[in-house]
PDB file of N, CA and C in Angstrom:
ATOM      1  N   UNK A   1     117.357  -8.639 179.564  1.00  0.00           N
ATOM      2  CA  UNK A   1     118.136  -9.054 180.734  1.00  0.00           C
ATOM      3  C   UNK A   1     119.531  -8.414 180.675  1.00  0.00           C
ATOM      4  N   UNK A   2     120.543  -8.487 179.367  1.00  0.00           N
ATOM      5  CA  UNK A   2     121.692  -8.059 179.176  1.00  0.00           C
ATOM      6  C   UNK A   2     121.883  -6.282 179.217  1.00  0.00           C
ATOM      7  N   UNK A   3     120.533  -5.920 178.815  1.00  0.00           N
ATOM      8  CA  UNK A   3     120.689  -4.313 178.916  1.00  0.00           C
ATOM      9  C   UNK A   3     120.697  -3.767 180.848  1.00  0.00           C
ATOM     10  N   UNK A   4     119.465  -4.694 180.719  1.00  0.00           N
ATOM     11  CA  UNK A   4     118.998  -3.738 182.575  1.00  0.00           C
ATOM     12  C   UNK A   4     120.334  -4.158 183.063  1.00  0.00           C
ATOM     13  N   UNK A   5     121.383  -5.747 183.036  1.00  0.00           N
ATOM     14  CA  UNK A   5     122.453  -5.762 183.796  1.00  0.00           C
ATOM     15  C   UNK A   5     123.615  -4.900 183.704  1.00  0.00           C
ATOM     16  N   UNK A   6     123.729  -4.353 182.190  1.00  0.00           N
ATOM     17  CA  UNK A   6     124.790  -3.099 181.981  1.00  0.00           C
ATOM     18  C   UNK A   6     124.319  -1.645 181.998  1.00  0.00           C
ATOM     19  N   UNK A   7     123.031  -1.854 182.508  1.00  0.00           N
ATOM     20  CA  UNK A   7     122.801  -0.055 182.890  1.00  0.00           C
ATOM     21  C   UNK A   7     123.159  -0.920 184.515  1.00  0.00           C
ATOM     22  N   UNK A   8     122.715  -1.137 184.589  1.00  0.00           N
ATOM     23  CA  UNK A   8     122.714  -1.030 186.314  1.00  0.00           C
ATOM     24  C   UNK A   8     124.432  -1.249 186.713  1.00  0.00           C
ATOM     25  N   UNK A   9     124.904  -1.945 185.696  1.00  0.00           N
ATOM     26  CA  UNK A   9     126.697  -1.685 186.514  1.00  0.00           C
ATOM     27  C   UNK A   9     126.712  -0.512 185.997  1.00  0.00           C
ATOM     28  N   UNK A  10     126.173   0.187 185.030  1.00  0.00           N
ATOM     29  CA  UNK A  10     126.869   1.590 184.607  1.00  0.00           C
ATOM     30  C   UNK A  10     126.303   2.379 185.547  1.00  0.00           C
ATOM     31  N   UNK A  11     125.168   2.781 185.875  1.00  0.00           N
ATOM     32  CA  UNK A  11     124.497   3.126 187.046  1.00  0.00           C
ATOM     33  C   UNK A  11     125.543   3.208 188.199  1.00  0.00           C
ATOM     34  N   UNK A  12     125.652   1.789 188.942  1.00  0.00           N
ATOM     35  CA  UNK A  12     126.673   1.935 190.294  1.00  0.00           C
ATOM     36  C   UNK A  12     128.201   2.450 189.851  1.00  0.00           C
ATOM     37  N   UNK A  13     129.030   1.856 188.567  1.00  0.00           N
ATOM     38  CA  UNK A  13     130.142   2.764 188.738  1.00  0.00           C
ATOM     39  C   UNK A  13     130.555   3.886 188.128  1.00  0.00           C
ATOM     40  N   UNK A  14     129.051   4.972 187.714  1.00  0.00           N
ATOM     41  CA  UNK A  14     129.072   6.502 187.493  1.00  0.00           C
ATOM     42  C   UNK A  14     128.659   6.832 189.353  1.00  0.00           C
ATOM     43  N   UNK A  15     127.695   5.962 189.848  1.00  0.00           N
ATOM     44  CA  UNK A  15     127.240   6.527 190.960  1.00  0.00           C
ATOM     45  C   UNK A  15     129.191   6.669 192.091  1.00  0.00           C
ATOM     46  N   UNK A  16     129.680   5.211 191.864  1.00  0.00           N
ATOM     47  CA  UNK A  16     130.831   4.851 192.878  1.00  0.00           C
ATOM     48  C   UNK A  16     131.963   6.266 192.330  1.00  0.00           C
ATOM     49  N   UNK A  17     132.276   6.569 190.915  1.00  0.00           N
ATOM     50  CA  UNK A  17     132.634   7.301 190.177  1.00  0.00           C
ATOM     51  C   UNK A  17     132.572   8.830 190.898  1.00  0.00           C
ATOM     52  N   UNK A  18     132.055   9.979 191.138  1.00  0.00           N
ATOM     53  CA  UNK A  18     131.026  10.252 191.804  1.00  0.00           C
ATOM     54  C   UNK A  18     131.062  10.734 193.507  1.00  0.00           C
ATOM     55  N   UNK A  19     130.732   9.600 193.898  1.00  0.00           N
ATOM     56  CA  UNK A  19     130.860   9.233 195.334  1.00  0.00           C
ATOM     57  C   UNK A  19     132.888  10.032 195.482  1.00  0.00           C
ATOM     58  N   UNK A  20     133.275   8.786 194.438  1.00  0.00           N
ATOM     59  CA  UNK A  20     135.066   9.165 194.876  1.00  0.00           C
ATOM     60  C   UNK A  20     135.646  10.489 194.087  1.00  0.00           C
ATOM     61  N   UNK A  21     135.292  10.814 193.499  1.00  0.00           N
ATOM     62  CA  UNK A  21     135.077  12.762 193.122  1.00  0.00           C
ATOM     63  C   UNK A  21     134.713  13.306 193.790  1.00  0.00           C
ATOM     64  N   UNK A  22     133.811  13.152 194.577  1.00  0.00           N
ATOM     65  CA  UNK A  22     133.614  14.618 195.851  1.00  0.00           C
ATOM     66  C   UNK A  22     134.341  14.316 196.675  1.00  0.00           C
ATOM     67  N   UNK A  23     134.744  12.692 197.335  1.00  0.00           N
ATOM     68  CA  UNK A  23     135.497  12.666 198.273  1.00  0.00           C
ATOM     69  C   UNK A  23     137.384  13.280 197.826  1.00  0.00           C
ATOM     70  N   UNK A  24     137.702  13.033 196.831  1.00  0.00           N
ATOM     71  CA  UNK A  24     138.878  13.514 196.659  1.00  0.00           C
ATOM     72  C   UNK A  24     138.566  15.143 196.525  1.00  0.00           C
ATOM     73  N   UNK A  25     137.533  15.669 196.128  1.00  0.00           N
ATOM     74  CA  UNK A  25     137.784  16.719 195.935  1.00  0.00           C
ATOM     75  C   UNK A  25     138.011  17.666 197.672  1.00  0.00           C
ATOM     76  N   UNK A  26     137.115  17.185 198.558  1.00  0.00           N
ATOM     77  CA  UNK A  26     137.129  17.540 200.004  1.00  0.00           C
ATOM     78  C   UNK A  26     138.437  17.179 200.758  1.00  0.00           C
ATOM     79  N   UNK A  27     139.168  16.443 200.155  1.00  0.00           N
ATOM     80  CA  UNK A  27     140.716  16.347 200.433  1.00  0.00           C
ATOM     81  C   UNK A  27     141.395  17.450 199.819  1.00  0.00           C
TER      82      UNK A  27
END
């Protein structure tokens, strides 16, 4: 239970991570 819940936040904030790297980079 404790693993799948800390991949999956690591999951969304490499994915959110990511997301806000290309957007700054297109600025």
């Amino acid at each position: 239970m404790y693993c799948s819940v800390a991949s999956f936040i690591l999951i969304l904030m490499s994915k959110f991570y990511i997301t806000c790297h290309s957007n700054c980079k297109r600025l």
